[in-house]
C-alpha atoms as a PDB file:
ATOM      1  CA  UNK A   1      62.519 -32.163 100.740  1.00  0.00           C
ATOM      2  CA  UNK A   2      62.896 -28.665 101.935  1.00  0.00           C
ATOM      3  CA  UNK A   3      60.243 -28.494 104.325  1.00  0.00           C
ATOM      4  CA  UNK A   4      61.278 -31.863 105.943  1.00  0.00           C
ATOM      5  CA  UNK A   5      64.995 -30.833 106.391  1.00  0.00           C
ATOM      6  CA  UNK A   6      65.801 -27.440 105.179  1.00  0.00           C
ATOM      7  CA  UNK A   7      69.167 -27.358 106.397  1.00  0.00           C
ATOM      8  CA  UNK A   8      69.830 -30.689 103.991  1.00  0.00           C
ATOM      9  CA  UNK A   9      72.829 -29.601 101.853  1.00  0.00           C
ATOM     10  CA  UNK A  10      71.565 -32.498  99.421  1.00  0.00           C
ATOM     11  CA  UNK A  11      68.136 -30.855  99.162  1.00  0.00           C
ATOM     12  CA  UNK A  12      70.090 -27.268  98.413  1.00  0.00           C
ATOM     13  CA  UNK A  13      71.952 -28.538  95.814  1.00  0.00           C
ATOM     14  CA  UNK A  14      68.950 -29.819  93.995  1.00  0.00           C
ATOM     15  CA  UNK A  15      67.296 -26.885  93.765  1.00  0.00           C
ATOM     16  CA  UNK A  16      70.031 -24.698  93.001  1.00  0.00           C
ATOM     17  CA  UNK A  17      70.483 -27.529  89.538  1.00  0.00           C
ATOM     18  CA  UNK A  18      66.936 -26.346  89.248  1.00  0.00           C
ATOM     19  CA  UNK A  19      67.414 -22.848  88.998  1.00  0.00           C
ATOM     20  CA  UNK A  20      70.813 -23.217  87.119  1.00  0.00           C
ATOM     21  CA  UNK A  21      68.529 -25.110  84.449  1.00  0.00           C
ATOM     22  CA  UNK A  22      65.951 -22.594  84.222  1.00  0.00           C
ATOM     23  CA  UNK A  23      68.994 -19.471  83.749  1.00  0.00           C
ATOM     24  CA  UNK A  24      68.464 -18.466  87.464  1.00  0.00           C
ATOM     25  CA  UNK A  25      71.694 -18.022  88.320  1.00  0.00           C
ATOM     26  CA  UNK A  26      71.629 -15.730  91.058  1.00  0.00           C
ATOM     27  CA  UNK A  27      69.384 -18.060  92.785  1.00  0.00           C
ATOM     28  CA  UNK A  28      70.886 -21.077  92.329  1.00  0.00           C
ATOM     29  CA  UNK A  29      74.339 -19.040  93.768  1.00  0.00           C
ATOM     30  CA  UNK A  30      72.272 -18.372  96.696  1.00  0.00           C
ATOM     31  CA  UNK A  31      71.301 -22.426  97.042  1.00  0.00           C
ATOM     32  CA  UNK A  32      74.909 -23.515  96.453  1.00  0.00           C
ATOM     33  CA  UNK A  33      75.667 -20.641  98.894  1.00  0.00           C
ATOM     34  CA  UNK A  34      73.720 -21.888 101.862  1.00  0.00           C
ATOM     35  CA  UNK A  35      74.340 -25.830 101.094  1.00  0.00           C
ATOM     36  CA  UNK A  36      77.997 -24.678 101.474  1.00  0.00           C
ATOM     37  CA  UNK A  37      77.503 -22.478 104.263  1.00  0.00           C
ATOM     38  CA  UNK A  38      76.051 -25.562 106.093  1.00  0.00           C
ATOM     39  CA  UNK A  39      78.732 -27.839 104.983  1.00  0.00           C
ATOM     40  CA  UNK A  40      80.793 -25.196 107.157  1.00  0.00           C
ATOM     41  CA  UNK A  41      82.952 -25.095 103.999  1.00  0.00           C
ATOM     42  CA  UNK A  42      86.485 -23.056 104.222  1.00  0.00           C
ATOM     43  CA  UNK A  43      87.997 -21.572 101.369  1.00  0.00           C
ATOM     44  CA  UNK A  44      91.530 -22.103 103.168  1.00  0.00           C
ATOM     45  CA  UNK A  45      90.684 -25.903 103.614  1.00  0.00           C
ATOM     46  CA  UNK A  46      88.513 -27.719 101.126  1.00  0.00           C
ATOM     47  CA  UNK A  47      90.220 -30.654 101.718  1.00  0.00           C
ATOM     48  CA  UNK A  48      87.945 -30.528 104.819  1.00  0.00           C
ATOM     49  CA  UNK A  49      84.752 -31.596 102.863  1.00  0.00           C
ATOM     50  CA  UNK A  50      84.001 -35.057 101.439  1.00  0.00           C
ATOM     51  CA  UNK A  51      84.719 -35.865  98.241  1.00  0.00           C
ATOM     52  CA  UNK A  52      81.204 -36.654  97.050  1.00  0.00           C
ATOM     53  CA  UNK A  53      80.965 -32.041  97.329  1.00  0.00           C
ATOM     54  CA  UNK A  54      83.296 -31.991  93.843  1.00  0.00           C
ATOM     55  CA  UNK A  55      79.624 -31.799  92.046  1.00  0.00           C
ATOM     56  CA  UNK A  56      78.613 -28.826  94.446  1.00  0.00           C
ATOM     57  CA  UNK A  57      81.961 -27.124  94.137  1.00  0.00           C
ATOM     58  CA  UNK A  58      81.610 -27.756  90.128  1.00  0.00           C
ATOM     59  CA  UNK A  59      78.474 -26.438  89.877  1.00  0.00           C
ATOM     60  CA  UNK A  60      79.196 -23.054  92.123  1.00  0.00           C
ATOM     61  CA  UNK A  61      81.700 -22.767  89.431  1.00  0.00           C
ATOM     62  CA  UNK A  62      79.568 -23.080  86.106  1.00  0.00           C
ATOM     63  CA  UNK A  63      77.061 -20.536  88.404  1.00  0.00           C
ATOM     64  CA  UNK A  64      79.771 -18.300  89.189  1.00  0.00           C
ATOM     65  CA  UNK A  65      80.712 -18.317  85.868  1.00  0.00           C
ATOM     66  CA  UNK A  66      77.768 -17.209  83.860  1.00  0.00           C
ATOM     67  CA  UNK A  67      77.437 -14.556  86.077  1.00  0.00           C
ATOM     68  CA  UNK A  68      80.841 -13.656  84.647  1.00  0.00           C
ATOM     69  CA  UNK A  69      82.986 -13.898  87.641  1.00  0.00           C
ATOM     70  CA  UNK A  70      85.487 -16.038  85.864  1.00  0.00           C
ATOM     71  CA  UNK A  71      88.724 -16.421  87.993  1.00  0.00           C
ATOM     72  CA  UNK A  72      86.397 -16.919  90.991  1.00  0.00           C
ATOM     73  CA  UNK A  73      84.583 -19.791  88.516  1.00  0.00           C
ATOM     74  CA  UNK A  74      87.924 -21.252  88.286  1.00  0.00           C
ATOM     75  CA  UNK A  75      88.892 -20.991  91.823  1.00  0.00           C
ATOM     76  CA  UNK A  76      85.743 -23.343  92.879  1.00  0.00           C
ATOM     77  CA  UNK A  77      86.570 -25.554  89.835  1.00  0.00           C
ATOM     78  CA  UNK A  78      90.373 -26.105  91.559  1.00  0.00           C
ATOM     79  CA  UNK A  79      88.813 -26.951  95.205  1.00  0.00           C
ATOM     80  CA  UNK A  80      86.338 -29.597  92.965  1.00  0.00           C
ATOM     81  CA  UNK A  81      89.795 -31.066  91.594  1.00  0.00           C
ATOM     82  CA  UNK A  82      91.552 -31.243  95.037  1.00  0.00           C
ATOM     83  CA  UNK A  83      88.107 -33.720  95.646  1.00  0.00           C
ATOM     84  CA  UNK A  84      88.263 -35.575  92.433  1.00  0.00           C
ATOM     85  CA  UNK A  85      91.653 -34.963  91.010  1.00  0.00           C
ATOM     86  CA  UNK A  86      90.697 -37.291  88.038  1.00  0.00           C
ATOM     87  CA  UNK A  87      87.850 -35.917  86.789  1.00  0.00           C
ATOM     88  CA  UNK A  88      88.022 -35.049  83.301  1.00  0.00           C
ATOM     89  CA  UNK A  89      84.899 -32.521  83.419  1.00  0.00           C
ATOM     90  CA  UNK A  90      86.337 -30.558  85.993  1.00  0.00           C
ATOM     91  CA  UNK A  91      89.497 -30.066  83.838  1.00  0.00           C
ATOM     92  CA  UNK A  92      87.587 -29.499  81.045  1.00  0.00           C
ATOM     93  CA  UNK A  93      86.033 -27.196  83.059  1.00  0.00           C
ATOM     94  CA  UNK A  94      88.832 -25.223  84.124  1.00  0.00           C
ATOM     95  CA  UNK A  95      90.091 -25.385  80.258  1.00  0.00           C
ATOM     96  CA  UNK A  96      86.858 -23.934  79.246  1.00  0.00           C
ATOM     97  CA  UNK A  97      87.251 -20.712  81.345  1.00  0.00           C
ATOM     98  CA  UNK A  98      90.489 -20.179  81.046  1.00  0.00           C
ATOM     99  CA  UNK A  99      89.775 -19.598  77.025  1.00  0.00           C
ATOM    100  CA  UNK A 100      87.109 -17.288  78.046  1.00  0.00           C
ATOM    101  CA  UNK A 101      89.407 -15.471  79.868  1.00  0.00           C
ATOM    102  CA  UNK A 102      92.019 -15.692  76.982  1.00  0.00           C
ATOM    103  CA  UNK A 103      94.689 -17.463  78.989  1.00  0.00           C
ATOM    104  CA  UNK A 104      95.292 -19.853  76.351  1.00  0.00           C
ATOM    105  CA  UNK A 105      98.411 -21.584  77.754  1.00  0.00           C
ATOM    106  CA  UNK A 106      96.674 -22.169  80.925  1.00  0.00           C
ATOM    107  CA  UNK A 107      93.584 -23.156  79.040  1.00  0.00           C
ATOM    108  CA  UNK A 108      95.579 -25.883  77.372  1.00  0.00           C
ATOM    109  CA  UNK A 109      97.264 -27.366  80.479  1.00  0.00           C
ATOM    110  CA  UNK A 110      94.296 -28.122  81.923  1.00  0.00           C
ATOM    111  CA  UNK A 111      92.458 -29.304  78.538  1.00  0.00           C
ATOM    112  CA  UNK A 112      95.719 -31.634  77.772  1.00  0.00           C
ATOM    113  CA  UNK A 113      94.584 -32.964  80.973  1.00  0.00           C
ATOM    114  CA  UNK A 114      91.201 -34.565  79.274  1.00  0.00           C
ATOM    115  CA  UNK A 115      91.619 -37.923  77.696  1.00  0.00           C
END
């Protein structure tokens, strides 16, 4: 799929799953990067992408996350809920790293929010 359209966010996405799965993270950073990039995505404004980008914006966040940036991890997993501001896994999500971080109030919040 690359080497018909390598400018396909789509395509990027894929293979940065793909190297997520096989504990690439920095790699699969650099394909959620680029998809981004090409989405023209702006931190100020994610309201500007469509809502089908929650999964991309969900996954830079579990990425971003095991390479232990967590407050940036839940920054991405906030612009996924502005998206999708029903979805339970991106809650959980947020829930998840806030414990890591030992913010257990906020870590709560955001779990009570799964159900």
């Amino acid at each position: 799929a690359l080497q018909i359209a390598p400018d396909d966010p789509f395509a990027l996405h894929e293979l940065g799953i793909i190297c997520f799965h096989t504990k690439q993270y920095q790699a699969a950073k650099c394909n959620f990067d680029k998809a981004l990039k090409i989405l023209n995505f702006d931190t100020s404004n994610t309201l500007k992408l469509p809502n089908k980008y929650d999964t991309l914006l969900n996954n830079m966040g579990h990425v971003i996350r095991k390479l232990k940036f967590y407050k940036e991890s839940v920054e991405y997993h906030k612009r996924a809920l502005m998206l999708a501001p029903e979805d339970a896994f991106t809650y959980s999500s947020i829930g998840f790293t806030y414990c890591i971080l030992g913010k257990w109030r906020e870590a709560v919040g955001y779990l009570d929010q799964v159900s």
